[in-house]
Protein backbone atom coordinates (compact mmCIF):
# COMPACT_ATOMS: atom_id res chain seq x y z
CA UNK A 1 119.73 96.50 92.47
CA UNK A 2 119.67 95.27 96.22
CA UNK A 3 119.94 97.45 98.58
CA UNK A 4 119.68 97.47 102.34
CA UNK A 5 119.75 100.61 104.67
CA UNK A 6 120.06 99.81 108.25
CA UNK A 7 118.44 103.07 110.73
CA UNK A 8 117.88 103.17 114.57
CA UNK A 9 121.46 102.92 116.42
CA UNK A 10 122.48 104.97 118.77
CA UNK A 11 123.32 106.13 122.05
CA UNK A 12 121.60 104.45 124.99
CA UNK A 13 122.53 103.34 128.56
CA UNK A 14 122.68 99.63 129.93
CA UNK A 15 118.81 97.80 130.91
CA UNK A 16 117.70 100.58 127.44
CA UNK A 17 116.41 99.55 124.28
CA UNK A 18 116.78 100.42 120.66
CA UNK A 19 115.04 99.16 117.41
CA UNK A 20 116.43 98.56 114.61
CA UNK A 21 115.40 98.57 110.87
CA UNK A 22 116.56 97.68 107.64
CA UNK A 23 115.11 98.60 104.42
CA UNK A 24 115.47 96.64 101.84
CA UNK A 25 114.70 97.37 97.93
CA UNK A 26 115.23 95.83 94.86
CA UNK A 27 113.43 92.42 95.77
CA UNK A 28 110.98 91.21 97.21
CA UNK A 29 110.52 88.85 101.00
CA UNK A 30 110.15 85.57 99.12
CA UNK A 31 112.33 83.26 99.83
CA UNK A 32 114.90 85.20 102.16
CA UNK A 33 116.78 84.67 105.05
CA UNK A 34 117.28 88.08 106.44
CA UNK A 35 120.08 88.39 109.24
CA UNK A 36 121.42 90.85 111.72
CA UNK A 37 124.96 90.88 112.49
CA UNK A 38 127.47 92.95 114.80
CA UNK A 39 131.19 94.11 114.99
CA UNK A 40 132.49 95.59 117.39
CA UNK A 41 136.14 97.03 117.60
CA UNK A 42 138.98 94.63 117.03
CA UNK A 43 136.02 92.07 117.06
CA UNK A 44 135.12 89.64 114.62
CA UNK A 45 131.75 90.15 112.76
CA UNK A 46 129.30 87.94 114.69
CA UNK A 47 125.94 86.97 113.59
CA UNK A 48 122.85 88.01 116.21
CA UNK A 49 119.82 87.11 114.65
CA UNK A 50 117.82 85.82 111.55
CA UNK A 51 114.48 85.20 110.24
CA UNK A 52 113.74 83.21 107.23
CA UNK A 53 110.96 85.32 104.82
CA UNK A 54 109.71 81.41 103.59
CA UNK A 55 108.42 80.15 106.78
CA UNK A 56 108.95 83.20 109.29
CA UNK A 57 111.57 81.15 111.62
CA UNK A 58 113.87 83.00 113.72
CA UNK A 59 116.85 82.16 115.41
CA UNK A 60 119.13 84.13 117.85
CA UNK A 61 122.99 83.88 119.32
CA UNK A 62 122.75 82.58 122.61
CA UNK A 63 124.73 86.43 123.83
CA UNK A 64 121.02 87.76 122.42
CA UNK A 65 118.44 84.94 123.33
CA UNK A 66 115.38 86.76 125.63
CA UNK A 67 116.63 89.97 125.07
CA UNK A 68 116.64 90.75 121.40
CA UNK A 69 113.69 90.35 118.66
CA UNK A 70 113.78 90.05 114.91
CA UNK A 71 110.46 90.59 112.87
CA UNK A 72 110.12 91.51 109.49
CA UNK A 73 106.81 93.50 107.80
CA UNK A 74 106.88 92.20 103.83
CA UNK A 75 104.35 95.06 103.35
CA UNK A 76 106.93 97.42 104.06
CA UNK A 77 110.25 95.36 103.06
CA UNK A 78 111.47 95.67 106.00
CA UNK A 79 113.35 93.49 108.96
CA UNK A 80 113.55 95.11 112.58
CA UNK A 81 115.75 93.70 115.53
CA UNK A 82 114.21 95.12 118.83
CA UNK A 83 116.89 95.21 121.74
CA UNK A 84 115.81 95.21 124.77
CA UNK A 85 118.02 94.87 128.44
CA UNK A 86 121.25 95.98 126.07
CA UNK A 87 124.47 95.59 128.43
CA UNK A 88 127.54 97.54 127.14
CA UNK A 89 128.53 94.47 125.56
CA UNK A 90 125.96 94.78 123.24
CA UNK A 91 127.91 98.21 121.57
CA UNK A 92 129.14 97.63 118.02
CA UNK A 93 127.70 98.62 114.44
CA UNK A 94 125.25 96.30 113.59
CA UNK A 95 124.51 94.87 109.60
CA UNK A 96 121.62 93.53 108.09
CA UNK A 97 122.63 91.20 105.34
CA UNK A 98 120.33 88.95 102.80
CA UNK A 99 120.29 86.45 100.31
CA UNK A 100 117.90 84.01 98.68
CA UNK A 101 117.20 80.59 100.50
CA UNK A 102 118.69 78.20 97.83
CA UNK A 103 119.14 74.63 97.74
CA UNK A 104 122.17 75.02 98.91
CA UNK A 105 121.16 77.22 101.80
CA UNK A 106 120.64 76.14 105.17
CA UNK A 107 118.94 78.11 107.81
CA UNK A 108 120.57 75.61 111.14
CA UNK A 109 124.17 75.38 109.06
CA UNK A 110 124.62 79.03 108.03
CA UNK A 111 122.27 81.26 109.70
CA UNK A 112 125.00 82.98 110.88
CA UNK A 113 127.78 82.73 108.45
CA UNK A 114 128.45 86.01 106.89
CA UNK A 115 130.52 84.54 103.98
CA UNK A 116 126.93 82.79 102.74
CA UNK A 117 124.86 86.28 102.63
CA UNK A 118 125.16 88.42 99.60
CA UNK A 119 123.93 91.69 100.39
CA UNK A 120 124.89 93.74 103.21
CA UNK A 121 123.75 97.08 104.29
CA UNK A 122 126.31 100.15 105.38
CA UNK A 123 125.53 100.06 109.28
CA UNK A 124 124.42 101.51 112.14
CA UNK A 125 126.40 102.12 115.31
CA UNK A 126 124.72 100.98 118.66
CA UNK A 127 126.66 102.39 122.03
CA UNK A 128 125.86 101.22 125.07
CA UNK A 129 127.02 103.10 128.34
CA UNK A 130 127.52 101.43 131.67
């Protein structure tokens, strides 16, 4: 069974940082794009950040770009998202999602369409004050 468990939100104030991790069990980091999205209230989910497990490329929503940093550690089955300079408009609870790159799977088309990832972790809340 997959799961993913998402750890590191909090409470932090604007110009902080935070890292985030997500755990992931029952597979392994072949073959996986791993992505990081957000929601904040009355907000549509929004994808932040990806990396693909095949070939280690990353990609980042232009709200994120220079600021925020996804690496992954197959050792440990785990992706991170480091935030760094988070503005309050960075508060929401953030997801970790996965699925297998497929044949049908793009990495430009649908990094960041949350309909195309199967597996989702419960969240973590990230607050930023002003």
């Amino acid at each position: 069974e997959v799961q993913l468990v998402e750890s590191g939100g909090g409470l932090v104030q604007a110009g902080g940082s935070l890292r985030l991790s997500c755990a992931a069990s029952g597979f392994t980091f072949d073959n996986y794009a791993m992505g990081w999205f957000r929601q904040a209230p009355g907000k549509e989910r929004e994808g932040v950040s990806c990396i693909s497990s095949s070939d280690g490329s990353t990609y980042y929503a232009d709200s994120v770009k220079g600021r925020f940093t996804i690496s992954s550690d197959s050792a440990k089955n785990t992706v991170y998202l480091q935030m760094d300079s988070l503005k309050p408009e960075d508060t929401a609870v953030y997801y970790c999602a996965t699925r297998r790159i497929t044949t049908i799977w793009s990495m430009t088309v649908h990094r960041f369409k949350s309909g195309r990832y199967d597996y989702w972790g419960q969240g973590t809340q990230v607050t930023v004050s002003s």
